[in-house]
N, C-alpha and C. Protein backbone atom coordinates (compact mmCIF):
# COMPACT_ATOMS: atom_id res chain seq x y z
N UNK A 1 98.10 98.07 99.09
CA UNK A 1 99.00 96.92 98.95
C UNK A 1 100.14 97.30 98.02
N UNK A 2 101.13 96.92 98.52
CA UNK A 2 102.73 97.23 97.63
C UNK A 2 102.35 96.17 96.18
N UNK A 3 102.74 97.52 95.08
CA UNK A 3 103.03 95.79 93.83
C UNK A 3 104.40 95.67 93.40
N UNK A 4 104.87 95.48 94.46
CA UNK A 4 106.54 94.40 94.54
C UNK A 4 105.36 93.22 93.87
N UNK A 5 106.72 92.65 93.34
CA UNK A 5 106.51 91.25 92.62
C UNK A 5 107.08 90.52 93.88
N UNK A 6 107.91 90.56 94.42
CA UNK A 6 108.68 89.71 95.49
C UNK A 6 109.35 90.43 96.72
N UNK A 7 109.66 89.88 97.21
CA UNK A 7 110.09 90.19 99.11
C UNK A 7 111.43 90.93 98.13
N UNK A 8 112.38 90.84 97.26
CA UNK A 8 113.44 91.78 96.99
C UNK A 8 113.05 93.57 96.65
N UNK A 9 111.93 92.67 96.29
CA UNK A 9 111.52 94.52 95.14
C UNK A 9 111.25 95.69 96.14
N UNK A 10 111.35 95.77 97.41
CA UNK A 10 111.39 96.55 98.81
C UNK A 10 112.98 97.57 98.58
N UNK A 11 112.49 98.67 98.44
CA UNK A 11 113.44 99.54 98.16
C UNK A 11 113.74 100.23 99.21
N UNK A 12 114.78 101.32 99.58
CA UNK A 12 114.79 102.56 99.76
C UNK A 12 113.61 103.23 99.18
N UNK A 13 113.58 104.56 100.12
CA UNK A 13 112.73 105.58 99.36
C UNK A 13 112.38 106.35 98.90
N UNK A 14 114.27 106.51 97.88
CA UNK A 14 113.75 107.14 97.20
C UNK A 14 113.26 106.15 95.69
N UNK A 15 113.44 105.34 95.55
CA UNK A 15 112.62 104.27 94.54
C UNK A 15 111.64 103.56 95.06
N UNK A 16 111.30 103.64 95.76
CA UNK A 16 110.19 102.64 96.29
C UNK A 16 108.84 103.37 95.93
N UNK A 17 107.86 102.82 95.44
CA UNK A 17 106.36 102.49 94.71
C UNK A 17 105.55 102.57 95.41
N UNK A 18 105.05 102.99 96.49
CA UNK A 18 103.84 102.66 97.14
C UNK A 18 102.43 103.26 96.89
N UNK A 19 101.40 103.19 97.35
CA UNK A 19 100.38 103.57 97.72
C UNK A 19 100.59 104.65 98.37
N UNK A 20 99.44 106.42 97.95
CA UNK A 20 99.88 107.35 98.86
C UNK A 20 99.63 107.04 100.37
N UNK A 21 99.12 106.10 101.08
CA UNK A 21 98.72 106.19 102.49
C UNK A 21 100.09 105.58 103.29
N UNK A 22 100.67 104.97 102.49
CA UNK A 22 101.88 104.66 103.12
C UNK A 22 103.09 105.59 102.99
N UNK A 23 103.41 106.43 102.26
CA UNK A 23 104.20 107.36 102.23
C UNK A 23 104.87 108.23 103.14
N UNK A 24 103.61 108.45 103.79
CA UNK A 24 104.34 108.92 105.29
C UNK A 24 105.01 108.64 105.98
N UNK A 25 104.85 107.70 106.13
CA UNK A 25 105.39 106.44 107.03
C UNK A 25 106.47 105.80 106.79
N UNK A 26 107.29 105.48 105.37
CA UNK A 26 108.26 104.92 104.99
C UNK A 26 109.74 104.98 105.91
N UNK A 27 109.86 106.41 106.44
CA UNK A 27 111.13 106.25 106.96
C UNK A 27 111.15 105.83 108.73
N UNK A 28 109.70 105.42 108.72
CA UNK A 28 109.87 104.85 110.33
C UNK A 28 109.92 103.05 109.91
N UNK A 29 110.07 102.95 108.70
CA UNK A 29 109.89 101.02 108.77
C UNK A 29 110.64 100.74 107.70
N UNK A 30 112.01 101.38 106.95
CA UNK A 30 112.86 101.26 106.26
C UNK A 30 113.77 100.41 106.95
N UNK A 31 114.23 99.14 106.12
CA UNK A 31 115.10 98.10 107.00
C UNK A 31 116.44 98.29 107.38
N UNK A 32 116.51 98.37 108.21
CA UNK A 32 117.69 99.13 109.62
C UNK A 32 118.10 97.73 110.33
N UNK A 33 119.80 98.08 110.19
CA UNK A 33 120.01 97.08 111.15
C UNK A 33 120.55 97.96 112.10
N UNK A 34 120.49 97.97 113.75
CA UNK A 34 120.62 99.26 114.37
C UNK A 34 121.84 98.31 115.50
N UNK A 35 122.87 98.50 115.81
CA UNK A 35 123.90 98.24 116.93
C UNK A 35 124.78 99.50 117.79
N UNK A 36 124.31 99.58 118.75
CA UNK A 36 124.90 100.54 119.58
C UNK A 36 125.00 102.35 118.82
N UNK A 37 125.78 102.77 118.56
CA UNK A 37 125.92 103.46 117.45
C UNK A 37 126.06 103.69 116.07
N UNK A 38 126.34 102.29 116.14
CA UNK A 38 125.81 102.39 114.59
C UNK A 38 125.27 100.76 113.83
N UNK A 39 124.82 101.16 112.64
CA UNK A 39 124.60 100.02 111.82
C UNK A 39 125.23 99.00 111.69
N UNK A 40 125.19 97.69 111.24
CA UNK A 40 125.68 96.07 111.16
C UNK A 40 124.88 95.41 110.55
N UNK A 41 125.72 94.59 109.22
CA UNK A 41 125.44 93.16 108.63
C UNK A 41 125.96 92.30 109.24
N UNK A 42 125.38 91.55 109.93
CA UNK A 42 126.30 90.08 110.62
C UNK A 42 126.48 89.15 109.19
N UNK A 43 127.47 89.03 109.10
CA UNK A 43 128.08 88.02 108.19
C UNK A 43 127.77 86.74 108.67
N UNK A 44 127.33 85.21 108.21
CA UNK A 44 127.64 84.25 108.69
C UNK A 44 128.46 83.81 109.05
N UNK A 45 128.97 82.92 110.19
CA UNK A 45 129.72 82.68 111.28
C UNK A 45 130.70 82.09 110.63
N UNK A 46 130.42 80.72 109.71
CA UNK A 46 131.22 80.29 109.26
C UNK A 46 132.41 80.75 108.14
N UNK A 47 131.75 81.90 107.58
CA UNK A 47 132.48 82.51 106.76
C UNK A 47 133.01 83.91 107.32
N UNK A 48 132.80 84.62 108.38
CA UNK A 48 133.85 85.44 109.00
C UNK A 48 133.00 86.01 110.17
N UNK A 49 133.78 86.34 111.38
CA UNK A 49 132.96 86.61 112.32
C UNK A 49 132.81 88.44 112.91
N UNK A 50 133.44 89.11 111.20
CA UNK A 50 133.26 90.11 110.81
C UNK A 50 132.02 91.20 111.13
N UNK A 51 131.96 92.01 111.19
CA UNK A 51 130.76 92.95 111.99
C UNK A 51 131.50 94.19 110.81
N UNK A 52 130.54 94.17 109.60
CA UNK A 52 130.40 95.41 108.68
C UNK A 52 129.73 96.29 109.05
N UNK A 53 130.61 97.60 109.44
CA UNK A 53 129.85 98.82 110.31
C UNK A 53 129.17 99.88 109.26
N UNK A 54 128.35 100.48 109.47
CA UNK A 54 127.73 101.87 108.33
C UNK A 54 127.25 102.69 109.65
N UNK A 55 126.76 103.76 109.16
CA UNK A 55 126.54 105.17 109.88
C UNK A 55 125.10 104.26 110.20
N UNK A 56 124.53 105.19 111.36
CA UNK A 56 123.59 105.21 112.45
C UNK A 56 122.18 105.67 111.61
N UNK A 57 121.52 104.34 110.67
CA UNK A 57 120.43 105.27 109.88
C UNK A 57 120.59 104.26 108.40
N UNK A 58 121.65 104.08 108.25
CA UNK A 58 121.85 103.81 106.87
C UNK A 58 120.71 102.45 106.51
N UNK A 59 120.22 102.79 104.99
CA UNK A 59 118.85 101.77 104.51
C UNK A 59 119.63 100.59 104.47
N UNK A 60 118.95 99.79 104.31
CA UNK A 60 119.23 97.95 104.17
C UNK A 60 118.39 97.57 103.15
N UNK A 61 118.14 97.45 101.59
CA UNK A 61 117.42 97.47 100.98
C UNK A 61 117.52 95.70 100.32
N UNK A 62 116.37 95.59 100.43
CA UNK A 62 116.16 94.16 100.71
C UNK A 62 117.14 92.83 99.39
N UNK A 63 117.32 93.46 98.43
CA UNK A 63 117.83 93.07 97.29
C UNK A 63 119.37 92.88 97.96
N UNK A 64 119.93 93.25 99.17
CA UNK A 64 121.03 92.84 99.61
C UNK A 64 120.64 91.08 99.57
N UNK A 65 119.71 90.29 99.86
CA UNK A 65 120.11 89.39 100.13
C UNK A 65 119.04 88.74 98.98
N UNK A 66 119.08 88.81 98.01
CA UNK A 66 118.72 88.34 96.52
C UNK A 66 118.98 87.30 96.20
N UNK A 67 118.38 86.25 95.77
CA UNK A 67 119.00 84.60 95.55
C UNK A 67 119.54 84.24 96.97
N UNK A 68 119.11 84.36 98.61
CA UNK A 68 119.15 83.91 99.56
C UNK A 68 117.95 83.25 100.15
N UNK A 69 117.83 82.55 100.93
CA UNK A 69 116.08 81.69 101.53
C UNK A 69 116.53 82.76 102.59
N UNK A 70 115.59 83.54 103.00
CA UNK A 70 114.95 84.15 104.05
C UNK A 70 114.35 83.68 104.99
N UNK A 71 114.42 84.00 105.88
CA UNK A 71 112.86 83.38 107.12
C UNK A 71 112.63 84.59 107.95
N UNK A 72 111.76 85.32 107.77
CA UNK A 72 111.46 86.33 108.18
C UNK A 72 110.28 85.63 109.34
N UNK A 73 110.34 87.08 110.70
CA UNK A 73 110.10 85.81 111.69
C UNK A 73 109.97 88.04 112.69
N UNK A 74 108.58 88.12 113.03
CA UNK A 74 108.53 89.45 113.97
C UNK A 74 108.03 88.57 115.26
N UNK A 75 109.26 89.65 115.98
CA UNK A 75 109.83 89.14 117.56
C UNK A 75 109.84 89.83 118.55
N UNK A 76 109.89 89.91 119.67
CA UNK A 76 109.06 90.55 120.67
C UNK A 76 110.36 90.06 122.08
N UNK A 77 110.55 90.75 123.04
CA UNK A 77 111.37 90.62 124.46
C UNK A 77 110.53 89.75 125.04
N UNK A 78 109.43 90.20 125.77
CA UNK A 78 108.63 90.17 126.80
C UNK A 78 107.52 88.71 126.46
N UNK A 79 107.88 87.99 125.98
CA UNK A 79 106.65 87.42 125.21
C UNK A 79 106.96 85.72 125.69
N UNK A 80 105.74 84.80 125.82
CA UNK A 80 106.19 83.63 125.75
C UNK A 80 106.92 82.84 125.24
N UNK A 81 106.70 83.32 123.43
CA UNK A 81 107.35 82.82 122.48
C UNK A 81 108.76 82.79 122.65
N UNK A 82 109.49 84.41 123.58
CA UNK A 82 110.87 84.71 123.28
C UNK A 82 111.79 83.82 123.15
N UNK A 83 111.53 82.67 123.77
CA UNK A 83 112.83 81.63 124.11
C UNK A 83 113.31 81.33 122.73
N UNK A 84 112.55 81.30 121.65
CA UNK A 84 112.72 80.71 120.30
C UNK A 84 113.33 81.46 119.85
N UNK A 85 114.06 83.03 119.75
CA UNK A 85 115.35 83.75 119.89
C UNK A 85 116.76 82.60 119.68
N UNK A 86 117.12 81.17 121.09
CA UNK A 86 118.11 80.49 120.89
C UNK A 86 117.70 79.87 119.84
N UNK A 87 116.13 78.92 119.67
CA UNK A 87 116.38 78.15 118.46
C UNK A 87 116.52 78.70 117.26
N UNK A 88 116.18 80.11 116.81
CA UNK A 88 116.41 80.72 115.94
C UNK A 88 117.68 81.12 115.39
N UNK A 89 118.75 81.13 116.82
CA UNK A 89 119.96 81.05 116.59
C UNK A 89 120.56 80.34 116.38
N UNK A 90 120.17 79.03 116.92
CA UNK A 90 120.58 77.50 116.87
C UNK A 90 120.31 77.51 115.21
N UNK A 91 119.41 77.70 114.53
CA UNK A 91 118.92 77.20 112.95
C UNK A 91 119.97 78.01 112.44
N UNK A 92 120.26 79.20 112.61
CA UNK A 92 121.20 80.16 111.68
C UNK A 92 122.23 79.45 111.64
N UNK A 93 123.04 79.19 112.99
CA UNK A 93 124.16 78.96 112.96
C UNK A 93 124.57 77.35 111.91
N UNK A 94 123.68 77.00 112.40
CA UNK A 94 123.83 75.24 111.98
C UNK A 94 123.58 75.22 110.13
N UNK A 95 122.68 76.70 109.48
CA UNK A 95 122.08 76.49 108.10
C UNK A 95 123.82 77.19 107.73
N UNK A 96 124.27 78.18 108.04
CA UNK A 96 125.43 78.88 108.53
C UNK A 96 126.73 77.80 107.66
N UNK A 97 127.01 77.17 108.91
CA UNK A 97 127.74 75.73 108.90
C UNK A 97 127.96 75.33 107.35
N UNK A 98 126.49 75.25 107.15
CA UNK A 98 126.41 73.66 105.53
C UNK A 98 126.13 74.38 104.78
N UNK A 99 125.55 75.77 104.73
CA UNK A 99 125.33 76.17 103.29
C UNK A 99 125.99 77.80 103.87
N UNK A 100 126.64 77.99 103.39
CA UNK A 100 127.15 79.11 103.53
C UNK A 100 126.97 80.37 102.85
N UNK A 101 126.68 81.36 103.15
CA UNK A 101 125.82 82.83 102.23
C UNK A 101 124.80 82.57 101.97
N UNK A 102 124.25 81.39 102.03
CA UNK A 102 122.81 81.04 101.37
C UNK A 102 121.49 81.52 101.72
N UNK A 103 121.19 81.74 103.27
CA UNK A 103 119.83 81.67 104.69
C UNK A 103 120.45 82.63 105.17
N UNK A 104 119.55 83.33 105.42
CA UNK A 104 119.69 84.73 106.40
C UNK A 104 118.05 84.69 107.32
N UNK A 105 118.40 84.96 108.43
CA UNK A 105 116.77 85.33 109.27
C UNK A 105 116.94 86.64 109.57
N UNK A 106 115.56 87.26 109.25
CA UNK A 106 115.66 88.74 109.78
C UNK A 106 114.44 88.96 110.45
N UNK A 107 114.57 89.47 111.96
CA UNK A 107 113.91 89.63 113.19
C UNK A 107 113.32 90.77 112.90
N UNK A 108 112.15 91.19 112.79
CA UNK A 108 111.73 92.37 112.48
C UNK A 108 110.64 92.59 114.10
N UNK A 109 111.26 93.27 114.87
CA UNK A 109 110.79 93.80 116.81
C UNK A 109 109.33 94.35 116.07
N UNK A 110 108.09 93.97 117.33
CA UNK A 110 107.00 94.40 117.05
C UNK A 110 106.28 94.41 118.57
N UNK A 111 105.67 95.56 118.72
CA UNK A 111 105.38 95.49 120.40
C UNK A 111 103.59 95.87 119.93
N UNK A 112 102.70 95.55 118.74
CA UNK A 112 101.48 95.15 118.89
C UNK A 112 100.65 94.29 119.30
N UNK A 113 101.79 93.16 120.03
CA UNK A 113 100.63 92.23 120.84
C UNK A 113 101.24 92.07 122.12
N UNK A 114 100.15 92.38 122.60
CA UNK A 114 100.45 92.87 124.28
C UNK A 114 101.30 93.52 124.61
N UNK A 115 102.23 94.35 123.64
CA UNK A 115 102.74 95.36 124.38
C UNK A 115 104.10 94.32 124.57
N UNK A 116 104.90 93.87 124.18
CA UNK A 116 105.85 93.05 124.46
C UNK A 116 106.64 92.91 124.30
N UNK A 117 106.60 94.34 123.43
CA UNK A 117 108.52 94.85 123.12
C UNK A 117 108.74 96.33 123.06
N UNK A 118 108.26 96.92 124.29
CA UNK A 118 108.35 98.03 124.42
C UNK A 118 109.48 99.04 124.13
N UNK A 119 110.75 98.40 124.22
CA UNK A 119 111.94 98.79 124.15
C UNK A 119 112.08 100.04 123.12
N UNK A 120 113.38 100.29 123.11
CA UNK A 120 114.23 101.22 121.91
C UNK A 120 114.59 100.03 120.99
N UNK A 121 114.62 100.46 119.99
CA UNK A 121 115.88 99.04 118.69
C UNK A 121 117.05 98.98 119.29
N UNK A 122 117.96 99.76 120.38
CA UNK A 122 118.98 100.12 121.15
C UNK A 122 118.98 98.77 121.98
N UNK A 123 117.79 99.02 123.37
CA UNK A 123 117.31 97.89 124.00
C UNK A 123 117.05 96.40 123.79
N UNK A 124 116.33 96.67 122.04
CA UNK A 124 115.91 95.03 121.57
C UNK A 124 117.46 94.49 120.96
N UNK A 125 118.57 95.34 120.81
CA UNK A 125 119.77 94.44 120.40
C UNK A 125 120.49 94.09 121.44
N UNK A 126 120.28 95.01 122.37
CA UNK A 126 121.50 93.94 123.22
C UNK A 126 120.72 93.22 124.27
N UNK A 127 119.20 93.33 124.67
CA UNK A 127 118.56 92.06 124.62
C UNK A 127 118.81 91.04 124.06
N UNK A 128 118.41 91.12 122.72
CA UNK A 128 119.15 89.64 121.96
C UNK A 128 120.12 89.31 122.22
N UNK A 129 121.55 90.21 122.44
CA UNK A 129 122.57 89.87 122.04
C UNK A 129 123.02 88.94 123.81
N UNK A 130 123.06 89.77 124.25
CA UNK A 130 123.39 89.53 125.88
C UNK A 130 122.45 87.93 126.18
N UNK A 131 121.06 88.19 126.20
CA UNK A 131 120.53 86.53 126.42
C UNK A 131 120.46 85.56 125.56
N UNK A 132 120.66 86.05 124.19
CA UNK A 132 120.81 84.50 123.58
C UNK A 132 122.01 84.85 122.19
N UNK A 133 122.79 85.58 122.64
CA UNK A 133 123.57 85.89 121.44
C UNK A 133 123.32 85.41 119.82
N UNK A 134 121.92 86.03 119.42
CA UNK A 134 122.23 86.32 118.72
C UNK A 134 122.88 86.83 117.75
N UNK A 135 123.34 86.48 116.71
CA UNK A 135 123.86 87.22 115.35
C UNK A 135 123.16 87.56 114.07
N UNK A 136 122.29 86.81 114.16
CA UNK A 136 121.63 87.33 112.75
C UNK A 136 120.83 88.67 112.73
N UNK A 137 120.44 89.40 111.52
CA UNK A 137 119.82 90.75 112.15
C UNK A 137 118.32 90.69 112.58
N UNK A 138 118.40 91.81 113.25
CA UNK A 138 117.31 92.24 113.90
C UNK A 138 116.80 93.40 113.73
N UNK A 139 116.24 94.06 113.14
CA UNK A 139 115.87 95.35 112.24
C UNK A 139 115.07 96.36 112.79
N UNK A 140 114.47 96.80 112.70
CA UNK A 140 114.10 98.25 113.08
C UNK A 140 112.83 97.77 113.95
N UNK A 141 112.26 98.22 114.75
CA UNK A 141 110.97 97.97 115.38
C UNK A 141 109.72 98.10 114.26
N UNK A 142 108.51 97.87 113.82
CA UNK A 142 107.85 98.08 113.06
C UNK A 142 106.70 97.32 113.18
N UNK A 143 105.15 97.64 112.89
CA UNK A 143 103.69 97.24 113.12
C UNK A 143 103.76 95.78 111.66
N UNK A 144 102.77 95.44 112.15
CA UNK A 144 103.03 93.98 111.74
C UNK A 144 101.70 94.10 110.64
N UNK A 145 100.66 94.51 111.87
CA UNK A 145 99.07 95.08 111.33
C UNK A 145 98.44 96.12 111.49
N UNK A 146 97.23 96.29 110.73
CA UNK A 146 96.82 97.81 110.99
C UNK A 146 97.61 98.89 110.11
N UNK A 147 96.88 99.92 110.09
CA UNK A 147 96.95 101.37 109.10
C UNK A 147 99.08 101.34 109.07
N UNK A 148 99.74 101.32 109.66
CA UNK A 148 100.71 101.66 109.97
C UNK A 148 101.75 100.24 109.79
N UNK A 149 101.07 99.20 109.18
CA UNK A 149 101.77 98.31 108.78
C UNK A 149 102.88 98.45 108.07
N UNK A 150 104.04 97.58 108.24
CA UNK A 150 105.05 98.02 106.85
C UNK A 150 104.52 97.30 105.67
N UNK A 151 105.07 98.16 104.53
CA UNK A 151 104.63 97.66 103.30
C UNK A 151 104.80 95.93 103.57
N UNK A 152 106.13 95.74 103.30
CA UNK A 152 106.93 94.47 103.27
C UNK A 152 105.75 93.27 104.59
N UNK A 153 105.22 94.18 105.40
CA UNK A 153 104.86 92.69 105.88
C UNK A 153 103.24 92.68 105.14
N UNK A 154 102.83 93.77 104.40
CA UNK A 154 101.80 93.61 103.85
C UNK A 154 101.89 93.09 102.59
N UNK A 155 102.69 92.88 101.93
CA UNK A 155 102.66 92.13 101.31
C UNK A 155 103.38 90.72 101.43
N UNK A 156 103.68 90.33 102.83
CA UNK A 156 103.69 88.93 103.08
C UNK A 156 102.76 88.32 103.24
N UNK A 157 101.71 88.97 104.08
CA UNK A 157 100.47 88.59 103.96
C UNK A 157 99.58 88.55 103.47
N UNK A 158 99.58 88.94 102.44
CA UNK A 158 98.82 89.14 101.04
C UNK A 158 99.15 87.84 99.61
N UNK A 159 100.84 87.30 100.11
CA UNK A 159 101.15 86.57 99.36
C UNK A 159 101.31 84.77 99.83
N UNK A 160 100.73 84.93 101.71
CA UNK A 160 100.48 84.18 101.95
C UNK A 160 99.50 84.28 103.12
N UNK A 161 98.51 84.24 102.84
CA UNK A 161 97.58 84.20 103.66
C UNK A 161 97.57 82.77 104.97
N UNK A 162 96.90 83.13 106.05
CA UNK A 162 97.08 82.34 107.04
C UNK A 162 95.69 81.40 107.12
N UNK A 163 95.40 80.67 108.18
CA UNK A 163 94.68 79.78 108.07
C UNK A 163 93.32 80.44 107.97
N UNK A 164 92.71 79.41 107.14
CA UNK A 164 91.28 79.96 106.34
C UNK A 164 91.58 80.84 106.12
N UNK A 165 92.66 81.86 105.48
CA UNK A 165 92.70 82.82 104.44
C UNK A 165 92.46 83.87 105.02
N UNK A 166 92.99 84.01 106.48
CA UNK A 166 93.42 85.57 107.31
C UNK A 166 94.76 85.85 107.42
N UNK A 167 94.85 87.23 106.67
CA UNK A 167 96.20 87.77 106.51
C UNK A 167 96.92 87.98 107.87
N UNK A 168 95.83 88.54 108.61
CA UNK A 168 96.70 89.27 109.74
C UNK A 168 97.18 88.26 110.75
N UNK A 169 98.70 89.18 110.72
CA UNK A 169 99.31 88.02 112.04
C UNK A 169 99.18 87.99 113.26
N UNK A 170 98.93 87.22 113.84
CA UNK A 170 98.27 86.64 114.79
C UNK A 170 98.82 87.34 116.47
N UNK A 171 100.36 86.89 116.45
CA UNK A 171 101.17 86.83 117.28
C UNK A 171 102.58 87.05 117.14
N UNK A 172 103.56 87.69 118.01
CA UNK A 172 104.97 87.18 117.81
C UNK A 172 105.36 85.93 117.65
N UNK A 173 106.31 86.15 116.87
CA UNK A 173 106.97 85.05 116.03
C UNK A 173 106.44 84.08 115.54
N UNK A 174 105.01 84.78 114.62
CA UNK A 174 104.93 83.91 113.33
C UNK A 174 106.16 83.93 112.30
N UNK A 175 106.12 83.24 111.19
CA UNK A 175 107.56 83.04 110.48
C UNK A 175 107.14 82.84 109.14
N UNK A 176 107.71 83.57 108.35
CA UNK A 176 107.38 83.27 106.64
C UNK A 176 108.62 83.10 106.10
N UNK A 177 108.63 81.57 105.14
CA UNK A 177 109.54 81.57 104.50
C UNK A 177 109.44 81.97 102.83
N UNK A 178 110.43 82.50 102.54
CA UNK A 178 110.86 83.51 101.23
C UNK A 178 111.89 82.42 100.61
N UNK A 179 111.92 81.89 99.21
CA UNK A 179 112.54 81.24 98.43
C UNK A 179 113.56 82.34 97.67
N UNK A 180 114.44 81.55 97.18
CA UNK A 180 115.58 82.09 96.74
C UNK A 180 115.04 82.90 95.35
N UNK A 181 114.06 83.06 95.40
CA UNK A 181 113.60 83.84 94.11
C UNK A 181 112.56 85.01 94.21
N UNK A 182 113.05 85.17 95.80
CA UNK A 182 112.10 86.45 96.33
C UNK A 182 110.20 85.69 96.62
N UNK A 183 110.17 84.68 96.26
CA UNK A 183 108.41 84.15 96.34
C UNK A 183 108.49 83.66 97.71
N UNK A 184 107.44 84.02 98.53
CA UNK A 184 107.04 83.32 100.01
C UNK A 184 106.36 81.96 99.84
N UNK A 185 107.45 80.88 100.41
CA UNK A 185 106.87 79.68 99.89
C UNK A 185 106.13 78.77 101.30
N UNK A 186 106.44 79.22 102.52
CA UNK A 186 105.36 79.13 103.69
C UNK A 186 105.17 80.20 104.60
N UNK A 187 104.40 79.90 105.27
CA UNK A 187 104.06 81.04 106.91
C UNK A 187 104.06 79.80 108.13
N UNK A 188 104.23 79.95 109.05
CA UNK A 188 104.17 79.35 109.87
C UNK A 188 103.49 79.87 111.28
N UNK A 189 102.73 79.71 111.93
CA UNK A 189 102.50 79.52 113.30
C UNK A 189 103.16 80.31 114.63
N UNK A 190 102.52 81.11 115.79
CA UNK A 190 103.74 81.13 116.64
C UNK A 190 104.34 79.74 117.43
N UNK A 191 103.29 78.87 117.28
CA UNK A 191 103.93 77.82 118.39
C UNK A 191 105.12 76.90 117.69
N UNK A 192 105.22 77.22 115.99
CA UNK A 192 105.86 76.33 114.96
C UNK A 192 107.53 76.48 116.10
N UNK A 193 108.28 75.39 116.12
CA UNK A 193 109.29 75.70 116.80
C UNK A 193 110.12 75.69 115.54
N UNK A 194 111.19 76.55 115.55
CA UNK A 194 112.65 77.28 114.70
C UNK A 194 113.03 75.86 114.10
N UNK A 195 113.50 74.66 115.29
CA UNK A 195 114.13 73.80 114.70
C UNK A 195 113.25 72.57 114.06
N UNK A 196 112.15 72.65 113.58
CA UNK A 196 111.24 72.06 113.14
C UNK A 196 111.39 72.97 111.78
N UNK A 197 111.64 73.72 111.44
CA UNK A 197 111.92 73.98 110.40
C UNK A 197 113.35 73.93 109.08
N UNK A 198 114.06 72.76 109.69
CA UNK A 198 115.10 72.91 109.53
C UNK A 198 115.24 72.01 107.65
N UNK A 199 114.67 71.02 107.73
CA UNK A 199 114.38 70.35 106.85
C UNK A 199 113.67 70.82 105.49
N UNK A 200 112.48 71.53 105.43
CA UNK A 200 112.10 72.46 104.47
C UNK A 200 112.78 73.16 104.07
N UNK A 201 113.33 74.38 105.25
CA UNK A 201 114.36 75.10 104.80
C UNK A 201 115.61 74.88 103.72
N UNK A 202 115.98 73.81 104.53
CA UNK A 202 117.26 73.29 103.19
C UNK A 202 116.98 72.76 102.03
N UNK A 203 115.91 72.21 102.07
CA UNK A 203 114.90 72.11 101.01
C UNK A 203 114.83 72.91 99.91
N UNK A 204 114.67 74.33 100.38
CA UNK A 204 114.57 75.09 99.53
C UNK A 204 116.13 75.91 98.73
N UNK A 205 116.66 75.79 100.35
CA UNK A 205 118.31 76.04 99.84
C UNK A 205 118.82 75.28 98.80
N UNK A 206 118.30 74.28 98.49
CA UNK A 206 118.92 73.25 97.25
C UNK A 206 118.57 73.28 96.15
N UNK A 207 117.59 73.90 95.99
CA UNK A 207 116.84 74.71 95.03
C UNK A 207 117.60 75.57 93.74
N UNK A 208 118.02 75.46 92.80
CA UNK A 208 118.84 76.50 92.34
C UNK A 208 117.62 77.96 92.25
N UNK A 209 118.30 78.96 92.32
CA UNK A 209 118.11 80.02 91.66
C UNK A 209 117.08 80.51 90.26
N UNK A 210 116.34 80.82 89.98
CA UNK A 210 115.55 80.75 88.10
C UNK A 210 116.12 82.11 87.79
């Protein structure tokens, strides 16, 4: 188990802390935002519809979005759930709108249940992009559970355990929300729908900072 104190403390690697069994593994689940040839931060809409480019590789180290509410949310093509892709876009855009820099969602692709996102990170973006235009990111492909887990989702689940107190996630697009102070303050469900979460969320956006 990672001892990050919080969803920020996720480094690069060459600072990053882990456990030797994960070491190996770090540069296949380092947070990547991957577009065509190269890297992208989608900026929120309302504040510029800007596309910040970096080289093909470059880390995303989680402290970029520090004093932001998160909703971290692993997502899948092929899957029942997928449709929740628009409402997921629908929530960005609309949290976007009224609070501006504040909410970021980051899609983290996972093809351990049933096989349901077989793709390249190449494939899973302009999937998104093409059927439900998405903008918010969508990050590197990466195991959710099991030996090969990323740190970061092991210690989501560690800091919020699921019903009767099982870590492991279940399905695509369960969803954990992260408070503006790096602490995971829910998990949610795959069937939880995006815009059912809209109310908590801002909830927490109103929140100052400690």
């Amino acid at each position: 188990m990672s001892s990050a104190a919080s969803f920020y403390d996720f480094k690069p690697l060459d600072t990053l802390v882990a456990p030797r069994r994960y070491r190996r593994m770090l540069r296949h689940w380092l947070v990547k935002v991957v577009h065509g040839s190269t890297a992208c931060i989608c900026m929120p809409a309302v504040l510029s519809n800007i596309v910040v480019p970096a080289e093909r590789g470059q880390e995303l180290p989680l402290t970029n979005y520090r004093g932001k509410v998160v909703l971290v949310v692993n997502t899948a093509s092929k899957c029942g759930f997928t449709g929740q892709y628009a409402g997921l876009e629908k929530l960005y855009q609309s949290l976007a709108a009224k609070h501006p820099d504040d909410f970021v969602i980051l899609g983290f692709p996972c093809n351990q249940f049933g096989s349901q996102e077989p793709g390249s990170n190449d494939d899973i973006q302009t999937f998104c992009q093409v059927n439900y235009g998405v903008t918010f990111p969508i990050l590197q492909k990466i195991d959710v559970n099991g030996d090969k887990a990323a740190p970061v989702y092991e210690w989501l689940k560690s800091e919020k355990p699921g019903l009767l107190g099982l870590k492991r996630i279940k399905w695509n697009f369960e969803k954990f929300l992260v408070g503006r102070d790096g602490k995971v303050v829910n998990r949610w469900a795959s069937t939880t729908t995006p815009e059912s979460l809209e109310k908590e969320i801002v909830a927490e956006i109103n929140k100052k900072a400690e």
